[in-house]
N, C-alpha and C. Protein backbone atom coordinates (compact mmCIF):
# COMPACT_ATOMS: atom_id res chain seq x y z
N UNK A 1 127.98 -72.34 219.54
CA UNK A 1 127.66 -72.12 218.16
C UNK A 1 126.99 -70.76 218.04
N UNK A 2 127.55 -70.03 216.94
CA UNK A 2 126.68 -68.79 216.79
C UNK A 2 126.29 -68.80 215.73
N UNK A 3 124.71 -68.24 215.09
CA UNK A 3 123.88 -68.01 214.43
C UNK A 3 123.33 -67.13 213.87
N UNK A 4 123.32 -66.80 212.68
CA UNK A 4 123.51 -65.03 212.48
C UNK A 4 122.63 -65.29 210.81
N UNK A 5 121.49 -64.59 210.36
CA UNK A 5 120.43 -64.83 209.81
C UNK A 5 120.70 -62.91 209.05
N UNK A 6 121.24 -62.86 207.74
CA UNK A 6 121.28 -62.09 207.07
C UNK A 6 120.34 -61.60 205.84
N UNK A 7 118.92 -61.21 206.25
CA UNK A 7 117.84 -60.94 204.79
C UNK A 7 118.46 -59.76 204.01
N UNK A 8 118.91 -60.06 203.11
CA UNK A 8 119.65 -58.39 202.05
C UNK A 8 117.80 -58.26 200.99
N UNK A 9 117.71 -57.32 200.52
CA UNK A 9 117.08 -57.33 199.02
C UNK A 9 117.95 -56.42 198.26
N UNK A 10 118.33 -56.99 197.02
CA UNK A 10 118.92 -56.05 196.31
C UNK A 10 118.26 -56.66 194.80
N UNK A 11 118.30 -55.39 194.64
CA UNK A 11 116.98 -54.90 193.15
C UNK A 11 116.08 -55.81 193.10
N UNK A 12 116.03 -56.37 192.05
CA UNK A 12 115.23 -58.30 192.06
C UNK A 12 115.76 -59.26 192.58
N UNK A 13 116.57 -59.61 192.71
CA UNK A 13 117.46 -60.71 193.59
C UNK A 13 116.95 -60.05 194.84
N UNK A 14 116.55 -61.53 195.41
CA UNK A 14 116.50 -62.00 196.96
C UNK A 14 117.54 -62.47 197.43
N UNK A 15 118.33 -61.96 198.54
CA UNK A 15 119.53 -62.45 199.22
C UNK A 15 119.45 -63.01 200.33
N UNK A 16 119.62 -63.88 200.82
CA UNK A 16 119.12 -64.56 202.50
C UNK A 16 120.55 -65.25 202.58
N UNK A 17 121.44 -65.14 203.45
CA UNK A 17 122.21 -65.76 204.40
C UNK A 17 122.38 -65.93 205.63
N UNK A 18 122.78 -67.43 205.88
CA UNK A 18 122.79 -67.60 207.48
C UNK A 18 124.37 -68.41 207.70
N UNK A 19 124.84 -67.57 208.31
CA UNK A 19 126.29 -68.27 209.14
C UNK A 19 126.42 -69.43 210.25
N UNK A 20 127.06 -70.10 210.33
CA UNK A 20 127.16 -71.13 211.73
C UNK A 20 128.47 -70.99 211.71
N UNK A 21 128.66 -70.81 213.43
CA UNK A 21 129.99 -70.95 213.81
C UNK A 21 130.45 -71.37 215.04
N UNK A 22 131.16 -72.53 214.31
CA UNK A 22 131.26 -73.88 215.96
C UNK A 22 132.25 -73.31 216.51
N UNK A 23 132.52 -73.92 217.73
CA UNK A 23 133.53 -73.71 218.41
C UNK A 23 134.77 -73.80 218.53
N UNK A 24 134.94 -75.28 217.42
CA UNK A 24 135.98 -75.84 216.61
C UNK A 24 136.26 -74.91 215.86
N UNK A 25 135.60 -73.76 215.27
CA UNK A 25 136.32 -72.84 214.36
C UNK A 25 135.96 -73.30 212.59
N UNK A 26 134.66 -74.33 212.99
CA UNK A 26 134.73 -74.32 211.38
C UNK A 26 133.00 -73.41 211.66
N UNK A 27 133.39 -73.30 210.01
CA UNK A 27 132.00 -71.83 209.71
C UNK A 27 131.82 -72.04 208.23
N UNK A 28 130.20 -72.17 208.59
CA UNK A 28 129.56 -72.43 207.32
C UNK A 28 128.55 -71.40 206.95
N UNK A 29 128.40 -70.79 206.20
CA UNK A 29 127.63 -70.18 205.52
C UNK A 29 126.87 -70.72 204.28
N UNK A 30 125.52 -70.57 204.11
CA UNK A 30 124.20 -71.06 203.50
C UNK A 30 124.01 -69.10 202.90
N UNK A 31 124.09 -69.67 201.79
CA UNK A 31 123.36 -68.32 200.99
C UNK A 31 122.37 -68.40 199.71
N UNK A 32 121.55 -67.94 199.99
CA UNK A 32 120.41 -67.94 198.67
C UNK A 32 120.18 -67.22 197.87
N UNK A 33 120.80 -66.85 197.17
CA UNK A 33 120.72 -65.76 195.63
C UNK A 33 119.37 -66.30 194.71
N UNK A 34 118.36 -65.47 194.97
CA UNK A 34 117.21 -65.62 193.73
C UNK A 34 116.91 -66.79 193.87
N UNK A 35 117.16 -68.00 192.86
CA UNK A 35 117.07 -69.32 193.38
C UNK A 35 118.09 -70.34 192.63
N UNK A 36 119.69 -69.07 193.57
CA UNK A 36 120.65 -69.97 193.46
C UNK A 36 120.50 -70.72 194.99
N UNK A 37 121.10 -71.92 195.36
CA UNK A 37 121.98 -72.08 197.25
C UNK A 37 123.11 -72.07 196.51
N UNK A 38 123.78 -71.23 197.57
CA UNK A 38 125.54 -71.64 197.83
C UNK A 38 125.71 -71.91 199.27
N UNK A 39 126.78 -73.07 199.28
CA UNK A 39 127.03 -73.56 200.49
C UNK A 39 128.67 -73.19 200.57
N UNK A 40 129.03 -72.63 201.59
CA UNK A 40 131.02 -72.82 201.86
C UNK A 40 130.93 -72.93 203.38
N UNK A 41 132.08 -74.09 203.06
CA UNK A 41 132.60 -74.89 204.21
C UNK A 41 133.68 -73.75 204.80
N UNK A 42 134.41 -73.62 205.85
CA UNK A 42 135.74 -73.37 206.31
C UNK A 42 136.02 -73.83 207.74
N UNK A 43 137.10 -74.97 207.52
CA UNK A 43 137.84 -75.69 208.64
C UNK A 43 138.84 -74.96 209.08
N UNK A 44 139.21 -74.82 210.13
CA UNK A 44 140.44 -74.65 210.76
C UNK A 44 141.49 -75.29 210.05
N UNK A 45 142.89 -75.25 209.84
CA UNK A 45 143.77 -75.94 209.10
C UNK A 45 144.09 -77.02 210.09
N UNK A 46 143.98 -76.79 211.86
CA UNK A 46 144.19 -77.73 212.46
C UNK A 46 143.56 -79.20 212.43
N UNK A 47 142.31 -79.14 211.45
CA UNK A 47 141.45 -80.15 211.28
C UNK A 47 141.78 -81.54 209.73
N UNK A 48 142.79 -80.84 209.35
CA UNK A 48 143.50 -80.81 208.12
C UNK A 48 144.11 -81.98 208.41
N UNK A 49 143.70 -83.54 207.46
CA UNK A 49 144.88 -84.61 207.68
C UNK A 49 144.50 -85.49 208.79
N UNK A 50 143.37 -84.96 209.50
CA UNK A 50 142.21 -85.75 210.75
C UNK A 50 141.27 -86.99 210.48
N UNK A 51 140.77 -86.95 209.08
CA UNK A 51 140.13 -87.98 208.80
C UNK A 51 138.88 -87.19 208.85
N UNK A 52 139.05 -85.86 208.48
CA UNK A 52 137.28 -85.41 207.85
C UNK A 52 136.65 -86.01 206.64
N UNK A 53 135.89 -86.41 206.56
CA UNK A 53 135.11 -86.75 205.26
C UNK A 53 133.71 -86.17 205.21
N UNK A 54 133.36 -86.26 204.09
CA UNK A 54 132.24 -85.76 203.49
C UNK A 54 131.75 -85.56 201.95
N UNK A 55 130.52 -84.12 201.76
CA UNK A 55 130.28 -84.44 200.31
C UNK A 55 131.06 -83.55 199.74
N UNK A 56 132.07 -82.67 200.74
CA UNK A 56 133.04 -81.87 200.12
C UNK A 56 134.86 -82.24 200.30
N UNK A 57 134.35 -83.28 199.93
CA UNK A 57 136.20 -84.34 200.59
C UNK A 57 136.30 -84.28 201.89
N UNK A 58 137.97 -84.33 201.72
CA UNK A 58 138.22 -85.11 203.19
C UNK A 58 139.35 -83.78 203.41
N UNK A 59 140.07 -83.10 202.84
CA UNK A 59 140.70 -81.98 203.67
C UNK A 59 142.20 -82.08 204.02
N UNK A 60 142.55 -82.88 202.66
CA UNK A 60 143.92 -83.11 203.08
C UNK A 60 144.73 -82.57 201.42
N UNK A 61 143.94 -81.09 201.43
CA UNK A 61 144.85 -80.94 200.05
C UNK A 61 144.92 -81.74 198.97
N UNK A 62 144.50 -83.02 198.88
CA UNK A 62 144.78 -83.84 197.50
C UNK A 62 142.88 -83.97 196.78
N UNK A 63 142.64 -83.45 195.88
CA UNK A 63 141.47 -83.47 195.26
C UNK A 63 141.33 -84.57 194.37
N UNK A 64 142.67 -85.62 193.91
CA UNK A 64 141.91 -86.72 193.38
C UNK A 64 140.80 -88.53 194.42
N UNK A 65 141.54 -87.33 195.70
CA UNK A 65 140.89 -88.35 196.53
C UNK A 65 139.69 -87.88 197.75
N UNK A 66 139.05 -86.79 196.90
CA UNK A 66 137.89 -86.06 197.79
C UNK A 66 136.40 -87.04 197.59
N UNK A 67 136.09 -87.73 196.12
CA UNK A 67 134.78 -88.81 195.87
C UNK A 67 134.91 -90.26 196.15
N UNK A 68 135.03 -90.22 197.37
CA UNK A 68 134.71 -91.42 198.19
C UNK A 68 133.12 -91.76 198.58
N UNK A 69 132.65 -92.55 197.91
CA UNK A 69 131.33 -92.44 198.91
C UNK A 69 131.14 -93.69 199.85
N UNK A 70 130.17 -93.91 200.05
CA UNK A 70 129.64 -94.22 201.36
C UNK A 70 130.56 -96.02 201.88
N UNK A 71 130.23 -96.24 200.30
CA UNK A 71 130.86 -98.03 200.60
C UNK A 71 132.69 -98.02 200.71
N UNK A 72 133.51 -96.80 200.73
CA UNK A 72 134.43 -97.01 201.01
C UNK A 72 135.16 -97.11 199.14
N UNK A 73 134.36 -96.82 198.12
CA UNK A 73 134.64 -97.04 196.95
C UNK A 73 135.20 -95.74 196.23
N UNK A 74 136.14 -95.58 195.90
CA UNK A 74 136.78 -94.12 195.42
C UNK A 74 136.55 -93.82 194.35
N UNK A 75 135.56 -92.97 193.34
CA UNK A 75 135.06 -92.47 192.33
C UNK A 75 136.00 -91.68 191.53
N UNK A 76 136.80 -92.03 190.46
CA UNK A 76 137.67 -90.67 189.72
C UNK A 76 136.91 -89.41 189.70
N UNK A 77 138.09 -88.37 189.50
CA UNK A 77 137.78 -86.67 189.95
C UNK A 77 137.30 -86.53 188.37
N UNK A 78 137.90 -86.95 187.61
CA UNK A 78 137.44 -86.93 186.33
C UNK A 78 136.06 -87.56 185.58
N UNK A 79 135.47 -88.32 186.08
CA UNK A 79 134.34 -89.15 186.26
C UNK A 79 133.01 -88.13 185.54
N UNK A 80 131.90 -88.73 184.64
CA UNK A 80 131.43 -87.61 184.03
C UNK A 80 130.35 -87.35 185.06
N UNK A 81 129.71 -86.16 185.02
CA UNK A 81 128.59 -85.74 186.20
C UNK A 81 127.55 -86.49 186.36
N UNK A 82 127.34 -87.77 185.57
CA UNK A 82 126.61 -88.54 185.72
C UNK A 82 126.78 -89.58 186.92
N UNK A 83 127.87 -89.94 186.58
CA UNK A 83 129.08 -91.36 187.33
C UNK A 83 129.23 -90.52 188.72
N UNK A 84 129.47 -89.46 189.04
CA UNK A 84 129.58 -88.70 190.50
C UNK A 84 128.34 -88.49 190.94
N UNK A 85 127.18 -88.11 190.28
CA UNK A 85 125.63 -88.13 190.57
C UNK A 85 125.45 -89.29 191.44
N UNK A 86 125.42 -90.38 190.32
CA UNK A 86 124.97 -92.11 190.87
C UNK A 86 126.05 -92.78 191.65
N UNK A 87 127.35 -92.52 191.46
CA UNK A 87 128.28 -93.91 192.17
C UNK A 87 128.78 -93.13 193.45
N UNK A 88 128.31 -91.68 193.70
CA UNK A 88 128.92 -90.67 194.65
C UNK A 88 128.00 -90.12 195.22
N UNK A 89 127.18 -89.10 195.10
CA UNK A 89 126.09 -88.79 195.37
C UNK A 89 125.06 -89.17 196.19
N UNK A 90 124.47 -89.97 195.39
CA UNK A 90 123.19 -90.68 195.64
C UNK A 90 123.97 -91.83 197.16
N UNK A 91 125.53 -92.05 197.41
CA UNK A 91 125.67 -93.24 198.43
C UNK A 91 125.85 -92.20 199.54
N UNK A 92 126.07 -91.19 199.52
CA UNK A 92 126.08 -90.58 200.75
C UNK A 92 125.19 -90.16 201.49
C-alpha cells in the first residue's frame, strides 16, 4: 500500500489530500476542500462483476442496484434522501 499526504493552500481554501494505493490496484483518494470531504473510489475493471459491495454499490455497471443495505433489502435509486439516509445509510 502506498501513502501519499498532499497539504496545498490556495488563497482561503485549505486543501489536504491523501491517496491509498493497494496492490489490487484500487486507489482512493480523501480530499478536503475548506470544509468540503470528497471521497473517490477507483477499482480495477478486473474487480468488476466480483461481488464488491458497499456504500458506493457493488460495481457491476447497473446503478438501480447499487442501495442495498446491510439486511440484504434493496432500497430504490429513486428513493427520497430521506428513505436512503434511514433504510440505507444508517444499516451499513
Amino acid at each position: 500500500m502506498q501513502l501519499s499526504a498532499l497539504p496545498h493552500h490556495d488563497h482561503s481554501w485549505r486543501f489536504y489530500a491523501v491517496n491509498v494505493i493497494c496492490v489490487i490496484g484500487a486507489n482512493v483518494v480523501v480530499t478536503l476542500r475548506g470544509y468540503q470531504l470528497d471521497i473517490a473510489v477507483q477499482l480495477p475493471d478486473q474487480l468488476k462483476n466480483t461481488g464488491v459491495r458497499g456504500l458506493m454499490g457493488n460495481f457491476n455497471d447497473n446503478a438501480t442496484d447499487d442501495l442495498i443495505n446491510s439486511d440484504g433489502v434493496m432500497i430504490d435509486a429513486n428513493s427520497t434522501e430521506e428513505r436512503i439516509h434511514y433504510d440505507f445509510g444508517e444499516t451499513c
